[in-house]
Protein backbone atom coordinates (compact mmCIF):
# COMPACT_ATOMS: atom_id res chain seq x y z
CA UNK A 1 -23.87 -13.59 -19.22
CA UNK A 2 -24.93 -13.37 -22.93
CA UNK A 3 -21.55 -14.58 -25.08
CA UNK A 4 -21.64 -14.66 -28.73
CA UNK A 5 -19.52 -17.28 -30.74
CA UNK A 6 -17.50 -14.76 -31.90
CA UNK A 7 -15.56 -11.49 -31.80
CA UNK A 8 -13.31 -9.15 -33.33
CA UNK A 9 -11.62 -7.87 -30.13
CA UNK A 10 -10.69 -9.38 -26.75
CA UNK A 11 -10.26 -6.75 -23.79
CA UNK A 12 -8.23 -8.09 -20.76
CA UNK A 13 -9.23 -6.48 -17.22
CA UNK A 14 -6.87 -7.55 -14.30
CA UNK A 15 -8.11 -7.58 -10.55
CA UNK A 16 -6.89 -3.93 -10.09
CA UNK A 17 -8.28 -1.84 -13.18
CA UNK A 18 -12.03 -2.09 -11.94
CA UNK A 19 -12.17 1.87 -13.49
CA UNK A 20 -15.63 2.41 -14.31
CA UNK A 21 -14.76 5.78 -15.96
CA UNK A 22 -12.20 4.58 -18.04
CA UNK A 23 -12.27 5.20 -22.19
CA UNK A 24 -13.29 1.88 -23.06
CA UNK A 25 -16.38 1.88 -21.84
CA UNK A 26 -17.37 5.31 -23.28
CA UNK A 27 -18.93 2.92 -26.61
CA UNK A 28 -20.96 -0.46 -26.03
CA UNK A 29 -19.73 -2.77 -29.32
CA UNK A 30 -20.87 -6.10 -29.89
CA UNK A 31 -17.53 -6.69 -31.48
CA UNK A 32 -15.76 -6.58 -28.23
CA UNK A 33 -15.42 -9.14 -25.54
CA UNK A 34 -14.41 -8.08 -22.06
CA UNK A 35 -12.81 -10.82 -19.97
CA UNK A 36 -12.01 -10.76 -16.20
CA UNK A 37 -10.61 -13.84 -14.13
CA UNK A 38 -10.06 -15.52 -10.74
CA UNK A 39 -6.83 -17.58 -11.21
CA UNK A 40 -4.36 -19.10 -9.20
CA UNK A 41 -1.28 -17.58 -10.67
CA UNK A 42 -2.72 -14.63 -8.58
CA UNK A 43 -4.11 -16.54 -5.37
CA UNK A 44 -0.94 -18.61 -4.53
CA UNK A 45 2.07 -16.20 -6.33
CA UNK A 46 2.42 -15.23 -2.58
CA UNK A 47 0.11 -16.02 0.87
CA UNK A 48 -3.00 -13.59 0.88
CA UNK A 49 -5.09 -12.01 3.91
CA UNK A 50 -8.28 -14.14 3.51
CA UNK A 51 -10.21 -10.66 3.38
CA UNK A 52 -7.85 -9.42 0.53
CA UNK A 53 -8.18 -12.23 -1.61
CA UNK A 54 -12.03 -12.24 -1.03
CA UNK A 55 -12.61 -8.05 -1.44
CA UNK A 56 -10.41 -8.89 -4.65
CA UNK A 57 -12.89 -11.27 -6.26
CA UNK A 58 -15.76 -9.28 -4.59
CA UNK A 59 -14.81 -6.07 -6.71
CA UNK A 60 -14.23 -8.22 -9.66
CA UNK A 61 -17.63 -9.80 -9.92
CA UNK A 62 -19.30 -6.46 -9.21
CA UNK A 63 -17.39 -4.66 -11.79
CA UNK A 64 -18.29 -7.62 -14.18
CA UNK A 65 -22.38 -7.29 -13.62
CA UNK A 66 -21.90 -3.17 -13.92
CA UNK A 67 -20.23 -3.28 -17.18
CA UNK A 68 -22.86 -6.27 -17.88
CA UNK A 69 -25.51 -3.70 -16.87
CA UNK A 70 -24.27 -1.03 -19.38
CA UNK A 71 -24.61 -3.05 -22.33
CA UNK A 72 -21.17 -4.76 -22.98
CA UNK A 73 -20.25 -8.28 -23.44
CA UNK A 74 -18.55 -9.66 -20.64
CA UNK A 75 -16.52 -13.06 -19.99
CA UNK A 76 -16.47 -14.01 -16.15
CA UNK A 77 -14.23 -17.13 -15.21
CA UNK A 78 -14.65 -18.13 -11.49
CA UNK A 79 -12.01 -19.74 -9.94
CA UNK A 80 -13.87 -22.96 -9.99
CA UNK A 81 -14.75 -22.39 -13.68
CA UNK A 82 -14.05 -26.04 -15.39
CA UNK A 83 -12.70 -24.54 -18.20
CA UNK A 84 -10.25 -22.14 -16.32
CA UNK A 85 -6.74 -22.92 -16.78
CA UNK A 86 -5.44 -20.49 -14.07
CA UNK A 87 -2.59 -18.89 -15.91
CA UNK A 88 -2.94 -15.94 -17.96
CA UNK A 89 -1.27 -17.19 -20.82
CA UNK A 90 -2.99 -20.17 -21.82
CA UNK A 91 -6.57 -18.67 -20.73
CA UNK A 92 -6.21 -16.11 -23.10
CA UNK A 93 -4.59 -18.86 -25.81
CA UNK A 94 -7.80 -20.70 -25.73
CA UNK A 95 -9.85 -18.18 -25.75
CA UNK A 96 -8.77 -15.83 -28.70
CA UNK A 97 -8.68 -19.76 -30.38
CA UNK A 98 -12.21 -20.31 -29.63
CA UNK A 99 -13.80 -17.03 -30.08
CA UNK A 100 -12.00 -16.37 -33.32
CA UNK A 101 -10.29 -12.96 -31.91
CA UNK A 102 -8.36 -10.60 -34.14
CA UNK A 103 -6.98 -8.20 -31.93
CA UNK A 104 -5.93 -8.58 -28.31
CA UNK A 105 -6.05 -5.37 -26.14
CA UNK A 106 -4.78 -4.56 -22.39
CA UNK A 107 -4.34 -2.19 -19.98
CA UNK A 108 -0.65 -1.81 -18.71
CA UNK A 109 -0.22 -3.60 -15.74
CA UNK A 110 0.66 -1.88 -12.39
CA UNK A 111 2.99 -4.87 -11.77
CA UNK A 112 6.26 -5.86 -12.94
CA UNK A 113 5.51 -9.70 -13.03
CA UNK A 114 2.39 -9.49 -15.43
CA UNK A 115 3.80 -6.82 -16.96
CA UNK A 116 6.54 -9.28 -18.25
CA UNK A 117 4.09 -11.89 -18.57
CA UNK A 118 1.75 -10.06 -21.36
CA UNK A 119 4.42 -9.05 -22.91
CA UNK A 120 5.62 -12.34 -23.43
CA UNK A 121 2.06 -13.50 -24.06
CA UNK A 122 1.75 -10.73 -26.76
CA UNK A 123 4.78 -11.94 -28.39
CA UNK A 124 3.58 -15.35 -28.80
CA UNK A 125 0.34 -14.33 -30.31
CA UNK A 126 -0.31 -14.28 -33.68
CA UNK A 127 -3.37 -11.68 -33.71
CA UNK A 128 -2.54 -8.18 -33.10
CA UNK A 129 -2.29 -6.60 -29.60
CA UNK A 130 -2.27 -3.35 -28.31
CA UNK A 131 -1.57 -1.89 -24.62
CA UNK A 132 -3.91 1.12 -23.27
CA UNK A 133 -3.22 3.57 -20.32
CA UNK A 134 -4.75 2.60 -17.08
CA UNK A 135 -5.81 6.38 -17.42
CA UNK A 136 -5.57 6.38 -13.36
CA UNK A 137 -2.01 7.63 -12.95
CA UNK A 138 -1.10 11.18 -12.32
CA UNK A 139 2.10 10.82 -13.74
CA UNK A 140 3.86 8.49 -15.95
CA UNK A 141 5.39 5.26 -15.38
CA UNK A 142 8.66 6.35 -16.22
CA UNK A 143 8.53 10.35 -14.98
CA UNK A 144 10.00 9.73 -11.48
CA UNK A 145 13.23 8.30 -13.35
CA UNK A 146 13.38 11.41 -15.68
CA UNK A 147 13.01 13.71 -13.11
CA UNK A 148 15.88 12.43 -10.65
CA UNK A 149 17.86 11.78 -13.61
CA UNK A 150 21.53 11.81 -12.52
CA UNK A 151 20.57 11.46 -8.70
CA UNK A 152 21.72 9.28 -6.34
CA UNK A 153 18.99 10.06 -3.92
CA UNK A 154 15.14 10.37 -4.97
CA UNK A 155 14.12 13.12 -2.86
CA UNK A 156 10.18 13.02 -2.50
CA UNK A 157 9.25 16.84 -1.67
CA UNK A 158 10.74 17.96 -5.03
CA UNK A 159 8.79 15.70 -6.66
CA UNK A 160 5.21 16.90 -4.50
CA UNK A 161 5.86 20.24 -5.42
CA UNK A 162 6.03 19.96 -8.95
CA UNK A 163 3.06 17.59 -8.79
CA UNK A 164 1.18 20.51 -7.11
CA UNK A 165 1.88 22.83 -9.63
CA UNK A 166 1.07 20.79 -12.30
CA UNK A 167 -2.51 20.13 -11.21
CA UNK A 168 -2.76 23.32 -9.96
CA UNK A 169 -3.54 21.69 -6.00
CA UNK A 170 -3.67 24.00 -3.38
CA UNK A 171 -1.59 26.54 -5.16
CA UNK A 172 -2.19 30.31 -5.32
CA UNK A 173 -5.01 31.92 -7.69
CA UNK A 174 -2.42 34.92 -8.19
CA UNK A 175 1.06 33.00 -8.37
CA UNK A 176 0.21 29.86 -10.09
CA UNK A 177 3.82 28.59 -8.77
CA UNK A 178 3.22 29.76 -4.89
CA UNK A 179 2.01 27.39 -2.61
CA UNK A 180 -1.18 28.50 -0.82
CA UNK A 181 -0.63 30.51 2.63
CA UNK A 182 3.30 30.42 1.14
CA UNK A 183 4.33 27.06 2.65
CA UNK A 184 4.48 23.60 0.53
CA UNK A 185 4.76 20.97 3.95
CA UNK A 186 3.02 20.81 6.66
CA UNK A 187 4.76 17.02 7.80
CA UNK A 188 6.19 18.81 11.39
CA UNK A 189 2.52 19.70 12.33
CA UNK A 190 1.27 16.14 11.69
CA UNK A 191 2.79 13.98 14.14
CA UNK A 192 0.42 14.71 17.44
CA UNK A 193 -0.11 11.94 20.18
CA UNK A 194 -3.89 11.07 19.91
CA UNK A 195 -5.57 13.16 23.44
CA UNK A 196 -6.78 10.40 25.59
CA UNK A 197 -10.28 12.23 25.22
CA UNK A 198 -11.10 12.72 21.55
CA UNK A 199 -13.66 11.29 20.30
CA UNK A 200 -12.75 8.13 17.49
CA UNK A 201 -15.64 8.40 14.50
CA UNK A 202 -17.41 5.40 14.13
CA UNK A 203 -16.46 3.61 10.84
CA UNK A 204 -18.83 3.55 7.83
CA UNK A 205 -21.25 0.54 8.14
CA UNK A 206 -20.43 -1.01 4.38
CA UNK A 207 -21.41 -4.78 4.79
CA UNK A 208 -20.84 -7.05 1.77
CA UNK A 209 -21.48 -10.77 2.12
CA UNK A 210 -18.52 -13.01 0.77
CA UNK A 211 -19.85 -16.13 2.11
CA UNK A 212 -19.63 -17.68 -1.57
CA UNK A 213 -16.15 -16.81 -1.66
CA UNK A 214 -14.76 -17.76 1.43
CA UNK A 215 -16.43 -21.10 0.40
CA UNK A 216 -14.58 -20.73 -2.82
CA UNK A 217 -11.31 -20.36 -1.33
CA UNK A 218 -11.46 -23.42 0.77
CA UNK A 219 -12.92 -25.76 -1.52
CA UNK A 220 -10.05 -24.45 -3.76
CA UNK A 221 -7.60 -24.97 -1.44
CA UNK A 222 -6.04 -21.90 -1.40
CA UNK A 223 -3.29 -21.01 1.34
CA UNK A 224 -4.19 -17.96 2.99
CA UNK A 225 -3.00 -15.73 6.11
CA UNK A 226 -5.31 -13.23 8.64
CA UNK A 227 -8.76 -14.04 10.40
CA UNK A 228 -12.03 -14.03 8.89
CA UNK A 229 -14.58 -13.52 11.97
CA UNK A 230 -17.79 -12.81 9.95
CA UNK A 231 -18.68 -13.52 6.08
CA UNK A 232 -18.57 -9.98 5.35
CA UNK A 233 -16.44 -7.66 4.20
CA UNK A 234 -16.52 -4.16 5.10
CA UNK A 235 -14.28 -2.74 2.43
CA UNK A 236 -15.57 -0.88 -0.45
CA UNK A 237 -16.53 -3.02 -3.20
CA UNK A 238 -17.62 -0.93 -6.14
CA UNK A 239 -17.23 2.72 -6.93
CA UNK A 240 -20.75 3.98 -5.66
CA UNK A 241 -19.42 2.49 -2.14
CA UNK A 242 -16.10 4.22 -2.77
CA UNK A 243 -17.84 7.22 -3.09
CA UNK A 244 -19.80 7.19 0.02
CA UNK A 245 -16.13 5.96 2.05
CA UNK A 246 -15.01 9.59 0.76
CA UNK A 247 -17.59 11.65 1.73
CA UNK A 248 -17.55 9.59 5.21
CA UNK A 249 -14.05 10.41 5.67
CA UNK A 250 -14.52 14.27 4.35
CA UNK A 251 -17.33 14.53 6.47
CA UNK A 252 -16.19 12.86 9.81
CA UNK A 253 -12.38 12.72 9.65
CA UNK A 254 -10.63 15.04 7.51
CA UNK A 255 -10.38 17.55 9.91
CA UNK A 256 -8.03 15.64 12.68
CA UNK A 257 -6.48 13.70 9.57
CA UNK A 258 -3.26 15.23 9.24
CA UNK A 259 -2.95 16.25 13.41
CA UNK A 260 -3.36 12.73 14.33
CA UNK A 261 -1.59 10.44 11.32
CA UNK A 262 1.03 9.24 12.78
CA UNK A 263 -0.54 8.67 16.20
CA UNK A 264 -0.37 4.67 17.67
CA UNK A 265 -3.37 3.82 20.12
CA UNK A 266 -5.44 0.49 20.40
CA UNK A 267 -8.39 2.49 20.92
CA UNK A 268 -9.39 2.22 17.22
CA UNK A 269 -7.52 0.17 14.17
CA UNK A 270 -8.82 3.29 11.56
CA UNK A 271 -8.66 6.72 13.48
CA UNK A 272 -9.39 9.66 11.24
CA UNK A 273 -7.21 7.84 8.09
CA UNK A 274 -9.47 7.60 5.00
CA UNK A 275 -9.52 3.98 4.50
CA UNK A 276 -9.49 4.08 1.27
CA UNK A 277 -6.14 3.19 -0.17
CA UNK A 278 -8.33 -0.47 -1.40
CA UNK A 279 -10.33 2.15 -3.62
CA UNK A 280 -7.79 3.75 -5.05
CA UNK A 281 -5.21 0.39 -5.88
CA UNK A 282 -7.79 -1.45 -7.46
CA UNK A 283 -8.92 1.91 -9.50
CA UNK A 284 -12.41 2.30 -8.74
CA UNK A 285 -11.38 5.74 -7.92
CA UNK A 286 -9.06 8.23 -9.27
CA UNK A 287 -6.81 9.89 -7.25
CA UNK A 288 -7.58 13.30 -8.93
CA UNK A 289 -11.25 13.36 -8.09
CA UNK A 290 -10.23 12.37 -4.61
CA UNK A 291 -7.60 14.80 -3.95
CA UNK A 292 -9.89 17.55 -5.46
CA UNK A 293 -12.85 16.74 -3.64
CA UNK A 294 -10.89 16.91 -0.34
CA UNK A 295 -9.50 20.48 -2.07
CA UNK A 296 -13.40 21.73 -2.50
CA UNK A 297 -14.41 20.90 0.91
CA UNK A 298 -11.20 22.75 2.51
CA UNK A 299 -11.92 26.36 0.44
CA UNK A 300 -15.80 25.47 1.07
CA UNK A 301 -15.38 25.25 5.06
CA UNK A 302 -11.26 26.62 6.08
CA UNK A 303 -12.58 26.96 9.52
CA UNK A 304 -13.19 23.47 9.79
CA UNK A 305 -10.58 21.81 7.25
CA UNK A 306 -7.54 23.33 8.49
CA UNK A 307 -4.15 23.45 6.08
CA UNK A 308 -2.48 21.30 7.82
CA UNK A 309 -4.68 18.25 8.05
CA UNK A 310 -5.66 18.55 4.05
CA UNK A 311 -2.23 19.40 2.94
CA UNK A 312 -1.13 16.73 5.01
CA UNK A 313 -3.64 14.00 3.27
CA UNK A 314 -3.22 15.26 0.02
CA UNK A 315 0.64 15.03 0.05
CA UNK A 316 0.11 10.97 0.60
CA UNK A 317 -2.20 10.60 -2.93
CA UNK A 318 -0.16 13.23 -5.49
CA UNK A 319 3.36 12.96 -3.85
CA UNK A 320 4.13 9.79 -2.14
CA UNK A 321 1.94 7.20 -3.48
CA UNK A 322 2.88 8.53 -7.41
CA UNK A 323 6.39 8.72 -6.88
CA UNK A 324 6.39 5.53 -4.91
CA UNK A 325 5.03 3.92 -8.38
CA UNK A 326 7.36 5.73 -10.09
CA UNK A 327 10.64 4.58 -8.14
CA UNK A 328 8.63 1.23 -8.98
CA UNK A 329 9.55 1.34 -12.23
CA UNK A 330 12.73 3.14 -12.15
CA UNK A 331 14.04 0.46 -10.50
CA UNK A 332 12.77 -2.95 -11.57
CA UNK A 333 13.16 -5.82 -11.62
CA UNK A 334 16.79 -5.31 -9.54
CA UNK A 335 14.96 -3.01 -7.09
CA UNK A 336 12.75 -6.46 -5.36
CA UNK A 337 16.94 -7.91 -4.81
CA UNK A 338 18.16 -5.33 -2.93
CA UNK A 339 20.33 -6.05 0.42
CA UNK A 340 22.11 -3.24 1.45
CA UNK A 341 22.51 -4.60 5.31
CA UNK A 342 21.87 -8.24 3.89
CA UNK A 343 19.90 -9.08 6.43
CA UNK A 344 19.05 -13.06 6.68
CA UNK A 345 16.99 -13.65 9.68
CA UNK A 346 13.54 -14.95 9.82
CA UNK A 347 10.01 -12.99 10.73
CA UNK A 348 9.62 -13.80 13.98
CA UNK A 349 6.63 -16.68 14.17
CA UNK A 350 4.46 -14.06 16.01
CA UNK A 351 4.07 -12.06 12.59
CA UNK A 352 1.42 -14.45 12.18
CA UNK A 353 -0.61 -14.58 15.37
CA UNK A 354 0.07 -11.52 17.42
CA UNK A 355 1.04 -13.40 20.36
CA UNK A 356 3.61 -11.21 21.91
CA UNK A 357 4.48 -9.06 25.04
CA UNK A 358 5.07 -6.02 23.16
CA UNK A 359 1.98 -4.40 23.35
CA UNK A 360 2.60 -2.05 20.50
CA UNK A 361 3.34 -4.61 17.96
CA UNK A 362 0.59 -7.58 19.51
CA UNK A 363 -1.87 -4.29 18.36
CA UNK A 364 -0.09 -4.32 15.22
CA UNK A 365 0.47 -7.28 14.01
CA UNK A 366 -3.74 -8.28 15.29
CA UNK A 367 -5.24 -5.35 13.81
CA UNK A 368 -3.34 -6.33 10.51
CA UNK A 369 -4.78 -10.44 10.84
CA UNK A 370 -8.13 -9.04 11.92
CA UNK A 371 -8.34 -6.30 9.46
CA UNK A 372 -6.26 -6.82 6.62
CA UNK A 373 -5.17 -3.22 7.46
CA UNK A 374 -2.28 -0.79 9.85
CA UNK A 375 -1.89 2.45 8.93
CA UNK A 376 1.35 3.80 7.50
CA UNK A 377 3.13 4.50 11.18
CA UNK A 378 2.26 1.02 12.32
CA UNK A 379 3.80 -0.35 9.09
CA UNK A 380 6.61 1.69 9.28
CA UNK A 381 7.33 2.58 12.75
CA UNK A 382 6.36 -1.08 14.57
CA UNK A 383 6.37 -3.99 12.66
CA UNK A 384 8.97 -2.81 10.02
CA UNK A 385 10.88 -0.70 12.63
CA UNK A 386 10.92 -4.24 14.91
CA UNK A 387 12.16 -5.83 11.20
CA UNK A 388 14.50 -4.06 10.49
CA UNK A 389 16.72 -3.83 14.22
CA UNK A 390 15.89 -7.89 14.13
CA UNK A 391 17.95 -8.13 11.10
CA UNK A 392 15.06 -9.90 8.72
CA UNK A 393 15.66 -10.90 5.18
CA UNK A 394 13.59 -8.19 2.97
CA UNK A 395 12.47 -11.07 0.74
CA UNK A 396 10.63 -12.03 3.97
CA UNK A 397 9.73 -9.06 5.07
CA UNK A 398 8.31 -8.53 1.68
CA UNK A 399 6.04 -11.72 1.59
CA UNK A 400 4.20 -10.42 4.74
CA UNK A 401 3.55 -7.27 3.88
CA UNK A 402 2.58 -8.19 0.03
CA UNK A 403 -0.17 -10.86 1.44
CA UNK A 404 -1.22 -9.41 4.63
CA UNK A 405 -2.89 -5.64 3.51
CA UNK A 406 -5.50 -5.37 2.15
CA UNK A 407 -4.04 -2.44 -0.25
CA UNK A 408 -1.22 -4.14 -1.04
CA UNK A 409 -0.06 -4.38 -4.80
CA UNK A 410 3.63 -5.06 -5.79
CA UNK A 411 4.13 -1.25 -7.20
CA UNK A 412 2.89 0.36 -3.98
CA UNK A 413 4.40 -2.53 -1.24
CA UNK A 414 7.78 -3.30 -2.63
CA UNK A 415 9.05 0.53 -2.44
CA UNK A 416 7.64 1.32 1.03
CA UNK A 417 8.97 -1.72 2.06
CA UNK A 418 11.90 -2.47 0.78
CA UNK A 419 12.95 0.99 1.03
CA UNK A 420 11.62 2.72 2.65
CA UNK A 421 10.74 0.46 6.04
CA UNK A 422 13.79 -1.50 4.89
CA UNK A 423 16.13 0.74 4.02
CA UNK A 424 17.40 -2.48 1.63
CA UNK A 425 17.47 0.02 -1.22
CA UNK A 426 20.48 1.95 0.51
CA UNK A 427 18.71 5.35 0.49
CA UNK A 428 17.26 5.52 -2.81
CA UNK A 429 13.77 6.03 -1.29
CA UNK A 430 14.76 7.24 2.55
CA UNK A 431 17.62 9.61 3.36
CA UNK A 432 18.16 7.61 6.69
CA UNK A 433 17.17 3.92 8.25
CA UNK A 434 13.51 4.87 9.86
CA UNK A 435 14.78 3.08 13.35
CA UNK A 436 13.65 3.72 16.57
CA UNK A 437 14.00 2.88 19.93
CA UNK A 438 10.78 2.59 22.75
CA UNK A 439 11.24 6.29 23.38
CA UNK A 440 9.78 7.52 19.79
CA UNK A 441 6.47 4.70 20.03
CA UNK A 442 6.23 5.74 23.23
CA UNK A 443 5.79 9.78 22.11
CA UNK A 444 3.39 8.92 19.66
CA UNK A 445 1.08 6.03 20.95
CA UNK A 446 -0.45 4.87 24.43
CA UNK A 447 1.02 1.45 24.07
CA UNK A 448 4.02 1.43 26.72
CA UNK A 449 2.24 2.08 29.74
CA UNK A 450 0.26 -1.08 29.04
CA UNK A 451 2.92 -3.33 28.14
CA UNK A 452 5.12 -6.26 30.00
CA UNK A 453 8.07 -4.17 29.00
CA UNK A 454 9.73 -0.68 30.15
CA UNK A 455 10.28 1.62 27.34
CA UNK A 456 12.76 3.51 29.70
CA UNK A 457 14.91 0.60 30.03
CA UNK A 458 17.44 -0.90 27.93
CA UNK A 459 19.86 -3.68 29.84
CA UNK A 460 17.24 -5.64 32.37
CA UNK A 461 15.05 -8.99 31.87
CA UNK A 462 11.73 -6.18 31.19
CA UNK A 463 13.81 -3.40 29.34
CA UNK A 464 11.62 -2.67 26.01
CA UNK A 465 13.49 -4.91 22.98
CA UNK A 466 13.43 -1.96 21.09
CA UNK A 467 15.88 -0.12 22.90
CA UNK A 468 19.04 -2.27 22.38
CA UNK A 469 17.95 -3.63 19.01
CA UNK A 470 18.27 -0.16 18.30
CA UNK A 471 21.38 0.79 19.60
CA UNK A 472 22.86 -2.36 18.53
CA UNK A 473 21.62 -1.62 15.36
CA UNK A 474 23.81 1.45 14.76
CA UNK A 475 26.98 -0.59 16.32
CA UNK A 476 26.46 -3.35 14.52
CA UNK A 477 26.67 -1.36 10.66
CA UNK A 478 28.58 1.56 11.95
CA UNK A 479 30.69 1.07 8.93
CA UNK A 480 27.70 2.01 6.57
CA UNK A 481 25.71 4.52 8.54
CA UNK A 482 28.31 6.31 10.78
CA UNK A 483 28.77 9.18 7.71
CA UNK A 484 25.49 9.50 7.31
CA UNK A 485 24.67 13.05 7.94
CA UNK A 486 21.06 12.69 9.34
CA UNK A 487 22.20 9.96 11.63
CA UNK A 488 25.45 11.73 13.88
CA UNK A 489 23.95 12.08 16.51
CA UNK A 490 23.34 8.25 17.02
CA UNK A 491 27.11 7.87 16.94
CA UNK A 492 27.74 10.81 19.05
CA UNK A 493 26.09 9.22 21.47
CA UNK A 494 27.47 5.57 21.19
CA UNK A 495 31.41 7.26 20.83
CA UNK A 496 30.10 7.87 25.10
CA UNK A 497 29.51 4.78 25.94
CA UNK A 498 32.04 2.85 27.48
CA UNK A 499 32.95 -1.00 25.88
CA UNK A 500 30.99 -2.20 28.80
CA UNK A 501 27.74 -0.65 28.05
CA UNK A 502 28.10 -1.14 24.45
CA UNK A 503 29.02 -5.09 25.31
CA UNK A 504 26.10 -5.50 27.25
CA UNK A 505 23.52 -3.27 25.09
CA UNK A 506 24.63 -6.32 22.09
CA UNK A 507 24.26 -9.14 24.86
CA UNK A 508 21.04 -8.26 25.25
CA UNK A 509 19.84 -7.30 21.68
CA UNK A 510 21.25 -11.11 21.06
């Protein structure tokens, strides 16, 4: 890397703004220095999946030689680099020192935590500093708190709709404010057990050697969670790879996305999700161009891009995953305390190894340490459904999910987590705990009839756990849930059971 001995302007890029099209890059100066870093204030602020942490530095180092490539000036400290001091603040001390810097520029973090810490660091500077727009976002950080203004509850479909109006998505060319075919949702037409019979796509073949890095990591010593079978890593490392995961998933699994979402199997650890959630976190695409190429394909071909699956995909980029950011930071810093059931137990030690009877969750839990990835339902449904009866501290709960995916970024994992999986947040993000006993994982998965446990069951040795965690659940914080109006029918059925059943339905949840 060609560095001169000085510059006029230092440009911070953190691990997740690798966004080629951004509007810094638009002019190549050779007054500006770009710097990017591998520290340990970001390796060992919480136990990483050894593929996260190495797709992470991966992305990084290509995003370093393509802006290289173009012309600009670029700074590149390894984690090994001798003269890396591994903390934000006094790298960037030294360096505006050394390089004679005038004016320090960033990008607004995604994350509380570094938020706070530039900030802080910008205070203590004495050149002058500026924050830029991540220009990613379709929405602002703060718009999801304006819009519920006054609200107790953030409800998620009023905030879609608008969204969909304002970027005109799947609207009507006559009645800009009419949803095409008339209906906004299509959720109740996406929650189909996968047919025994379809055919699974085979994944794209992206194979990026991270043998340096995993090499890195040890000689580092840096803690980490998940498997590593191979030296590769088959998650999208640059844009032009990001690109080709979209058309893959237009061309190959669009069509049974939104049918099939919420489906369980061990079949496949993908199905017809996009897999491209790493993409879009770390920026290397937007979320417009995404959601408008899946658009463009859908009035290109209808009769194979059916409503329901697109509507059903696009609803996760422009609704849920912006106004998860934005109850983010409505919320923060108090939002990562919350306790509402406070909860104190400990992940069970299987989180980390997938060694247990429950079929559904041992598929889980090992597609998440071979992987670094579950879909949504298996985050939600197993493994934080399974938390959340158990009675686990969020702050635990938390920790796992934050190191163990792949897409996981404090903004996006805290909310779904903590709220919504949790329900810790006391129904700011859900309108009701998202509990379950076998009988729902059953419906939607071919787990039970391979497992050591009977879904049907609830009081013998082989009854499934899940059914009197569950009902013990609702006993157990009647007092908070029982006037919950989504919920009555849980307590309509527990007022029927006798003090027997309900004795020995919290016997054997203990």
């Amino acid at each position: 890397m060609f560095v001169k001995k000085t510059y006029k302007t230092l440009r911070l890029i953190l691990g997740d703004q690798l966004n080629s099209q951004h509007s810094w890059y638009s002019e190549i100066g050779d007054s500006v220095l770009y710097l990017i870093m591998e520290m340990k204030q970001e390796t060992d602020y919480v136990k990483h999946h050894i593929q996260k942490a190495a797709a992470f530095f991966l992305s990084m180092r290509a995003f370093a030689n393509q802006l290289e490539a173009a012309g600009h000036h670029v700074l590149y400290y390894k984690l090994d680099d001798e003269k890396n001091k591994q903390n934000l603040h006094e790298n960037i001390k030294q360096l505006i020192l050394q390089f004679k810097i005038q004016t320090f520029e960033y990008q607004l973090p995604d994350e509380y935590r570094l938020d706070q810490q530039l900030k802080e660091l910008c205070d203590d500077l004495s050149v002058e500093t500026c924050a830029a727009d991540t220009e990613h976002f379709l929405s602002n950080r703060d718009e999801v708190e304006i819009f519920f203004e006054g609200k107790k509850t953030y409800l998620m479909e009023s905030f879609y709709r608008m969204m969909r109006k304002r970027y005109s998505i799947l609207m009507e060319d006559q009645n800009p404010n009419e949803p095409l075919t008339g209906k906004w949702n299509y959720d109740h037409s996406n929650r189909k057990k996968l047919p025994a019979k379809i055919a699974i796509p085979e994944k794209l073949n992206l194979q990026n050697d991270a043998s340096d890095i995993f090499n890195l990591l040890k000689k580092e010593q840096i803690e980490t969670i998940g498997r590593n079978h191979t030296n590769t890593i088959y998650w999208p490392i640059n844009r032009e790879q990001s690109l080709a995961l979209l058309d893959d998933f237009i061309e190959h699994r669009l069509s049974n996305f939104g049918a099939y979402q919420d489906a369980m199997t061990d079949r496949d650890w993908l199905l017809f999700h996009s897999g491209l959630s790493f993409s879009l976190n770390t920026k290397m695409l937007s979320p417009l161009e995404v959601v408008k190429k899946v658009e463009a394909a859908f009035h290109q071909n209808p009769e194979q891009y059916s409503i329901e699956q697109v509507e059903g995909f696009i609803r996760q980029i422009i609704g849920w995953r912006e106004y998860i950011r934005g109850i983010y930071w409505a919320k923060m810093p108090d939002y990562s305390l919350l306790n509402y059931f406070e909860h104190k137990e400990k992940l069970p030690s299987w989180f980390w190894t997938g060694e247990t009877k429950m079929k559904c969750l041992s598929v889980a839990i090992n597609h998440s340490l071979d992987h670094a990835y579950a879909h949504h339902i298996q985050r939600l449904m197993l493994t934080g459904n399974f938390a959340l009866l158990l009675g686990c501290d969020p702050d635990e709960v938390d920790a796992w999910y934050l190191g163990i995916y792949i897409d996981a970024i404090e903004w996006v994992e805290l909310p779904n987590t903590r709220g919504m999986s949790q329900f810790a947040d006391g129904g700011i993000v859900g309108t009701k705990p998202y509990v379950s006993s076998a009988n729902y994982i059953q419906k939607m998965g071919d787990h039970c009839k391979k497992c050591y446990y009977n879904y049907k069951d609830k009081f013998v040795e082989k009854g499934c756990p899940f059914n009197s965690l569950y009902w013990n659940f609702y006993i157990k914080n009647e007092s908070k849930l029982s006037k919950n109006p989504r919920i009555g029918f849980a307590y309509r059925h527990i007022n029927k059971m006798t003090d027997d059943e309900k004795a020995a339905l919290q016997e054997k949840a203990a």
